[in-house]
Protein backbone atom coordinates (compact mmCIF):
# COMPACT_ATOMS: atom_id res chain seq x y z
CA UNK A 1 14.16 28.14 -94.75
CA UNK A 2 10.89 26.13 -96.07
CA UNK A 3 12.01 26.22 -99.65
CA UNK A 4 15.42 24.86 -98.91
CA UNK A 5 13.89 21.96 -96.64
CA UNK A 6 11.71 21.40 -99.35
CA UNK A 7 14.40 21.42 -101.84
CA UNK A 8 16.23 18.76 -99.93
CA UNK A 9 13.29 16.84 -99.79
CA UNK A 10 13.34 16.52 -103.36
CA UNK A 11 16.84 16.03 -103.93
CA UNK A 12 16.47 13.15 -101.57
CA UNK A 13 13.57 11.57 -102.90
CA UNK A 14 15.75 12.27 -106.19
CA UNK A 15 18.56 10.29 -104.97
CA UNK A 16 16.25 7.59 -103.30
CA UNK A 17 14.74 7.13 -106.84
CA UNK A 18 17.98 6.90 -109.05
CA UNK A 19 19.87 4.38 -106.54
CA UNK A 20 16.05 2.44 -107.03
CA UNK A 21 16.18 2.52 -110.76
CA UNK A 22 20.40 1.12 -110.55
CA UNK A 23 19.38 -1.76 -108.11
CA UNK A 24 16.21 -2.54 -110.41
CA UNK A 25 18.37 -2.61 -113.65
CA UNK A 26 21.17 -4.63 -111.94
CA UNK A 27 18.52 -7.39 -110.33
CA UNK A 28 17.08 -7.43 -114.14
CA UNK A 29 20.38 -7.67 -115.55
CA UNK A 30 21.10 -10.79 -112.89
CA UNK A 31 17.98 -12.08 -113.68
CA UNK A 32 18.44 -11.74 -117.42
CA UNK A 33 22.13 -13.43 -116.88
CA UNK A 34 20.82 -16.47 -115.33
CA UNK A 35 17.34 -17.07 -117.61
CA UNK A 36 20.81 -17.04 -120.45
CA UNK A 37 22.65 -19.11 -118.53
CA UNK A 38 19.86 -22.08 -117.75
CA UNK A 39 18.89 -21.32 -121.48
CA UNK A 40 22.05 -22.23 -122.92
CA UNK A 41 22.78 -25.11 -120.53
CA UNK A 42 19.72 -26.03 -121.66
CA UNK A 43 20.54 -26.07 -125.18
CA UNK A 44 24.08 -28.24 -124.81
CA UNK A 45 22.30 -30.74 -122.93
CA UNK A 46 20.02 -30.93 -126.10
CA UNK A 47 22.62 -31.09 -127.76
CA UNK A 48 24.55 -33.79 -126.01
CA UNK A 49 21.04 -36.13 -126.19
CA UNK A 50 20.42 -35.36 -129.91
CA UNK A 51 24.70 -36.10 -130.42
CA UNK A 52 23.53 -40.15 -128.76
């Protein structure tokens, strides 16, 4: 009964870790998206000033 409480356990905390990891890649990935983003809106309005 112990080992299968215990074997729960750590397919919980197994769980708990991989839905962690997917939620830290996807707020990187947003993150990463919008440093692009502001990057390359950035670089057009460079663009548009160096175009004057």
């Amino acid at each position: 009964m112990i080992a299968i409480s215990l074997c729960t356990i750590v397919a919980n905390e197994a769980e708990v870790k991989r839905k962690y990891l997917l939620f830290k890649i996807l707020l990187f990935q947003r993150g990463f998206r919008t440093c692009t983003l502001l990057f390359a809106t950035i670089e057009v309005v460079n663009k548009k000033q160096s175009m004057k």
